[in-house]
C-alpha atoms as a PDB file:
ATOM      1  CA  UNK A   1       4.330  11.870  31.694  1.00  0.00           C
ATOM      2  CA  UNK A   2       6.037  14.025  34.524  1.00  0.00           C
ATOM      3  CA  UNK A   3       9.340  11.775  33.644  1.00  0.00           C
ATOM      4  CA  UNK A   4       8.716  13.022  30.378  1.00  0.00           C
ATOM      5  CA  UNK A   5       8.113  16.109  31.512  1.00  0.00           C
ATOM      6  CA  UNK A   6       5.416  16.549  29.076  1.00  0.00           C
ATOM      7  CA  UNK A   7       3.276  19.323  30.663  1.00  0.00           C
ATOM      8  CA  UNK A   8      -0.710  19.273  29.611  1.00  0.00           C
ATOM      9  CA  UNK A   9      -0.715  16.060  28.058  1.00  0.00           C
ATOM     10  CA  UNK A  10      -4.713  14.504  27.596  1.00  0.00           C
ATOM     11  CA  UNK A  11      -6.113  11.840  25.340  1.00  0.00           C
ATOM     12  CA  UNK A  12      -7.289  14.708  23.629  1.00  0.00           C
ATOM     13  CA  UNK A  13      -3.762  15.434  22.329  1.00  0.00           C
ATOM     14  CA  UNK A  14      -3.928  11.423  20.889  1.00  0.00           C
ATOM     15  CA  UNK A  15      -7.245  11.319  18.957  1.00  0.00           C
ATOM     16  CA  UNK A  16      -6.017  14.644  17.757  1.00  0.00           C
ATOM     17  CA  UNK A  17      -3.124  13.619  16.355  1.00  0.00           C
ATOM     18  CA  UNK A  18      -4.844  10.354  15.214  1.00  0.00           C
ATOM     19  CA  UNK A  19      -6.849  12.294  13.573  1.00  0.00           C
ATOM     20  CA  UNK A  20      -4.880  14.837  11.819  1.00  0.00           C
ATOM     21  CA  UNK A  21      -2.407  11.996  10.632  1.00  0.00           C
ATOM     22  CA  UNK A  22      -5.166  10.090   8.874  1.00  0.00           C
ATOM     23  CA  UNK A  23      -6.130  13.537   6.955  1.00  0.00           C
ATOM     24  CA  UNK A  24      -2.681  14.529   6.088  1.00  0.00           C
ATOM     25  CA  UNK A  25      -2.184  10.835   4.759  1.00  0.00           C
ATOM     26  CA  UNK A  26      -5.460  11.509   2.259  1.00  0.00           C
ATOM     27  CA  UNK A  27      -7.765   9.464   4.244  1.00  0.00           C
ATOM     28  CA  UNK A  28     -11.579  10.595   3.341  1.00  0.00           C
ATOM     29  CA  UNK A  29     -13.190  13.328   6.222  1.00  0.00           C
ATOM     30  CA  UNK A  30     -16.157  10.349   6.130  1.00  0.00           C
ATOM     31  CA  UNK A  31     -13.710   8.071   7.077  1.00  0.00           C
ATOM     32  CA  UNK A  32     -12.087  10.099   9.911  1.00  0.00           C
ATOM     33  CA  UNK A  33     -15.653  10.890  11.174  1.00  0.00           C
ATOM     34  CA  UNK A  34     -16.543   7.154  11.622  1.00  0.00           C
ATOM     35  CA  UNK A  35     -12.937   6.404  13.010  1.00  0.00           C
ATOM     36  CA  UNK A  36     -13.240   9.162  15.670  1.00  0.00           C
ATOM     37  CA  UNK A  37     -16.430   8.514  16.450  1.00  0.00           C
ATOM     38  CA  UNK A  38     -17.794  12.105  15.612  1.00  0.00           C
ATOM     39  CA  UNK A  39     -21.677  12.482  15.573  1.00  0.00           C
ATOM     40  CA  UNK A  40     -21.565  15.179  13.078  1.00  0.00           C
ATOM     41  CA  UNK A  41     -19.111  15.939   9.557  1.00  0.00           C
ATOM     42  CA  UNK A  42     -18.830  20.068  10.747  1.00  0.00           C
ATOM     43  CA  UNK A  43     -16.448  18.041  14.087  1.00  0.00           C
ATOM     44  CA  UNK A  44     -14.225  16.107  11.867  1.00  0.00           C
ATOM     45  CA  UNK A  45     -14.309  19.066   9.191  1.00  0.00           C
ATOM     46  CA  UNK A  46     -11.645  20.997  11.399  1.00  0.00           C
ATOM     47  CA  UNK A  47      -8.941  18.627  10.013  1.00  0.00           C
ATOM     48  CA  UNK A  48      -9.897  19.753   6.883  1.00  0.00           C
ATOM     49  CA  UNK A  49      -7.470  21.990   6.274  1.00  0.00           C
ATOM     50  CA  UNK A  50      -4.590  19.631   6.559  1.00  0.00           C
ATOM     51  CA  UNK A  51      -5.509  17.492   3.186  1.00  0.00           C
ATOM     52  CA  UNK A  52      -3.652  16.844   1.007  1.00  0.00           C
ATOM     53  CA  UNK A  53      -6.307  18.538  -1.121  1.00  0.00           C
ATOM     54  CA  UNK A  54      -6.519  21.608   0.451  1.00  0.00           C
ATOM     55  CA  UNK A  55      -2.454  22.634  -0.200  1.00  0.00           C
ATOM     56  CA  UNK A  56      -3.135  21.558  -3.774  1.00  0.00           C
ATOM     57  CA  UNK A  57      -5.550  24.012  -3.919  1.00  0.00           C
ATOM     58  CA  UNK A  58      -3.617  26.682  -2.201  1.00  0.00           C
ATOM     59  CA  UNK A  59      -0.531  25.806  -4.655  1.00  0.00           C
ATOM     60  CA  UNK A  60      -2.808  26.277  -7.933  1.00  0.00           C
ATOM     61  CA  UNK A  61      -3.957  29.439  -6.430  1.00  0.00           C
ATOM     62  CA  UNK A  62      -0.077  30.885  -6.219  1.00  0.00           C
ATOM     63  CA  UNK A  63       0.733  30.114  -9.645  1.00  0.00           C
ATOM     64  CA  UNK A  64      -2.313  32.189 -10.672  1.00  0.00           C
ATOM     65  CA  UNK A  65      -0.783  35.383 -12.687  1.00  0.00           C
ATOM     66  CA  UNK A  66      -2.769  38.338 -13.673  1.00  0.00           C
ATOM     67  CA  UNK A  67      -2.290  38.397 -17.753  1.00  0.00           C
ATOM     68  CA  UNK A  68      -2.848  42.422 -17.780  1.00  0.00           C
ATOM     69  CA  UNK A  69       0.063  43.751 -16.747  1.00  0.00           C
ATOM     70  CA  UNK A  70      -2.003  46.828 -14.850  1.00  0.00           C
ATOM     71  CA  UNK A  71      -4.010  44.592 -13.032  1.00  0.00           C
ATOM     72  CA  UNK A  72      -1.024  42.572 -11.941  1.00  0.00           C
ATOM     73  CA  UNK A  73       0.931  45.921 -11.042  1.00  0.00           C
ATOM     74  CA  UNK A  74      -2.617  46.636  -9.111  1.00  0.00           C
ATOM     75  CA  UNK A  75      -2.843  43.054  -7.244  1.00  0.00           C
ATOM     76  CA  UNK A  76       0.779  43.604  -6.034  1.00  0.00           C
ATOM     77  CA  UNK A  77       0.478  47.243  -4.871  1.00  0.00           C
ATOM     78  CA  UNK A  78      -2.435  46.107  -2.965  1.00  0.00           C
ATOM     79  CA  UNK A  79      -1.239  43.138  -1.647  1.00  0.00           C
ATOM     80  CA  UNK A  80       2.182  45.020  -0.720  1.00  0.00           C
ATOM     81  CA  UNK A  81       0.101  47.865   1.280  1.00  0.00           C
ATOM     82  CA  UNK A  82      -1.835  45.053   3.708  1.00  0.00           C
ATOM     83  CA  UNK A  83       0.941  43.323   4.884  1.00  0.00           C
ATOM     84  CA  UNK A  84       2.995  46.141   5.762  1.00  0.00           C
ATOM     85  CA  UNK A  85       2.012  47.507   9.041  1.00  0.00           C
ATOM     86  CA  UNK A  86       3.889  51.154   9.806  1.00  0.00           C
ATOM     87  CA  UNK A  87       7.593  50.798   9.052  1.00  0.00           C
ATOM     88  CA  UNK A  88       7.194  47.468   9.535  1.00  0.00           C
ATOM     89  CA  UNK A  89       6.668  43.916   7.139  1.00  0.00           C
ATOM     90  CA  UNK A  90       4.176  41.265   7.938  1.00  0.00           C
ATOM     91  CA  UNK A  91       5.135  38.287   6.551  1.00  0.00           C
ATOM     92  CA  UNK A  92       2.021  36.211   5.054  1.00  0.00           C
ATOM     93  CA  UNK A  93       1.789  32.906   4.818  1.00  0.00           C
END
Protein backbone atom coordinates (compact mmCIF):
# COMPACT_ATOMS: atom_id res chain seq x y z
CA UNK A 1 0.00 0.00 0.00
CA UNK A 2 2.80 2.66 0.79
CA UNK A 3 4.00 1.90 -3.05
CA UNK A 4 0.64 2.79 -3.75
CA UNK A 5 0.73 5.39 -1.65
CA UNK A 6 -2.71 4.72 -0.57
CA UNK A 7 -2.87 6.42 2.87
CA UNK A 8 -5.59 4.80 5.50
CA UNK A 9 -6.30 1.84 3.63
CA UNK A 10 -8.22 -1.18 6.05
CA UNK A 11 -10.28 -4.18 5.13
CA UNK A 12 -12.87 -2.02 6.19
CA UNK A 13 -12.53 0.04 2.98
CA UNK A 14 -13.05 -3.71 1.02
CA UNK A 15 -16.22 -5.12 2.66
CA UNK A 16 -17.37 -1.59 2.22
CA UNK A 17 -17.05 -1.38 -1.13
CA UNK A 18 -18.17 -5.07 -1.45
CA UNK A 19 -20.90 -4.08 -0.01
CA UNK A 20 -22.03 -0.97 -1.59
CA UNK A 21 -21.35 -2.60 -5.12
CA UNK A 22 -23.76 -5.45 -4.45
CA UNK A 23 -26.55 -2.67 -3.47
CA UNK A 24 -25.92 -0.40 -6.31
CA UNK A 25 -26.11 -3.60 -8.63
CA UNK A 26 -29.91 -4.28 -7.04
CA UNK A 27 -28.84 -7.07 -4.91
CA UNK A 28 -31.59 -7.54 -1.94
CA UNK A 29 -30.38 -5.66 1.71
CA UNK A 30 -31.22 -9.57 3.01
CA UNK A 31 -28.83 -10.69 0.76
CA UNK A 32 -26.03 -8.18 1.57
CA UNK A 33 -26.73 -8.87 5.31
CA UNK A 34 -26.00 -12.65 4.97
CA UNK A 35 -23.00 -11.90 2.54
CA UNK A 36 -21.39 -9.49 5.05
CA UNK A 37 -22.04 -11.34 7.76
CA UNK A 38 -24.11 -8.59 9.65
CA UNK A 39 -26.00 -9.78 12.85
CA UNK A 40 -28.65 -7.27 12.44
CA UNK A 41 -30.72 -5.60 8.98
CA UNK A 42 -30.39 -1.70 10.77
CA UNK A 43 -26.00 -2.61 9.85
CA UNK A 44 -26.52 -3.51 6.31
CA UNK A 45 -29.47 -0.83 6.05
CA UNK A 46 -26.72 2.00 5.69
CA UNK A 47 -26.21 0.89 2.04
CA UNK A 48 -29.58 1.54 1.62
CA UNK A 49 -29.45 4.56 0.15
CA UNK A 50 -27.41 3.53 -2.81
CA UNK A 51 -30.32 1.20 -4.49
CA UNK A 52 -31.23 1.33 -7.28
CA UNK A 53 -34.63 1.83 -5.65
CA UNK A 54 -33.98 4.57 -3.65
CA UNK A 55 -32.89 7.12 -6.86
CA UNK A 56 -36.08 5.85 -8.47
CA UNK A 57 -37.80 7.15 -5.78
CA UNK A 58 -35.96 10.37 -5.55
CA UNK A 59 -36.50 10.78 -9.53
CA UNK A 60 -40.47 10.31 -9.19
CA UNK A 61 -40.33 12.76 -6.44
CA UNK A 62 -38.66 15.62 -8.93
CA UNK A 63 -41.10 15.23 -11.55
CA UNK A 64 -43.80 15.92 -8.93
CA UNK A 65 -45.48 19.46 -10.06
CA UNK A 66 -47.84 21.38 -7.97
CA UNK A 67 -51.16 21.62 -10.37
CA UNK A 68 -52.25 25.09 -8.56
CA UNK A 69 -50.29 27.47 -9.90
CA UNK A 70 -50.20 29.48 -6.26
CA UNK A 71 -49.10 26.63 -4.52
CA UNK A 72 -46.38 25.96 -7.04
CA UNK A 73 -45.38 29.82 -7.00
CA UNK A 74 -45.48 29.07 -2.97
CA UNK A 75 -43.25 25.70 -3.08
CA UNK A 76 -40.65 27.64 -5.17
CA UNK A 77 -40.51 30.86 -3.11
CA UNK A 78 -39.96 28.67 -0.22
CA UNK A 79 -37.68 26.42 -1.53
CA UNK A 80 -35.69 29.51 -3.15
CA UNK A 81 -35.48 31.30 0.48
CA UNK A 82 -33.70 27.96 2.27
CA UNK A 83 -31.06 27.47 0.06
CA UNK A 84 -29.92 30.88 -0.17
CA UNK A 85 -27.81 31.75 2.72
CA UNK A 86 -27.01 35.84 2.85
CA UNK A 87 -25.90 36.98 -0.59
CA UNK A 88 -25.00 33.77 -1.17
CA UNK A 89 -26.60 30.29 -3.17
CA UNK A 90 -26.52 26.87 -1.69
CA UNK A 91 -26.69 24.51 -4.17
CA UNK A 92 -29.00 21.37 -3.15
CA UNK A 93 -28.65 18.24 -4.21
Amino acid sequence: MADARIADFTWYCMRHTFASRLVMAGVDIRTVAELMGHKTIQMTMRYAHLAPEHNLAVERLSLFTPTDSSEATATKAATDSRNRIGDHVVTVQ
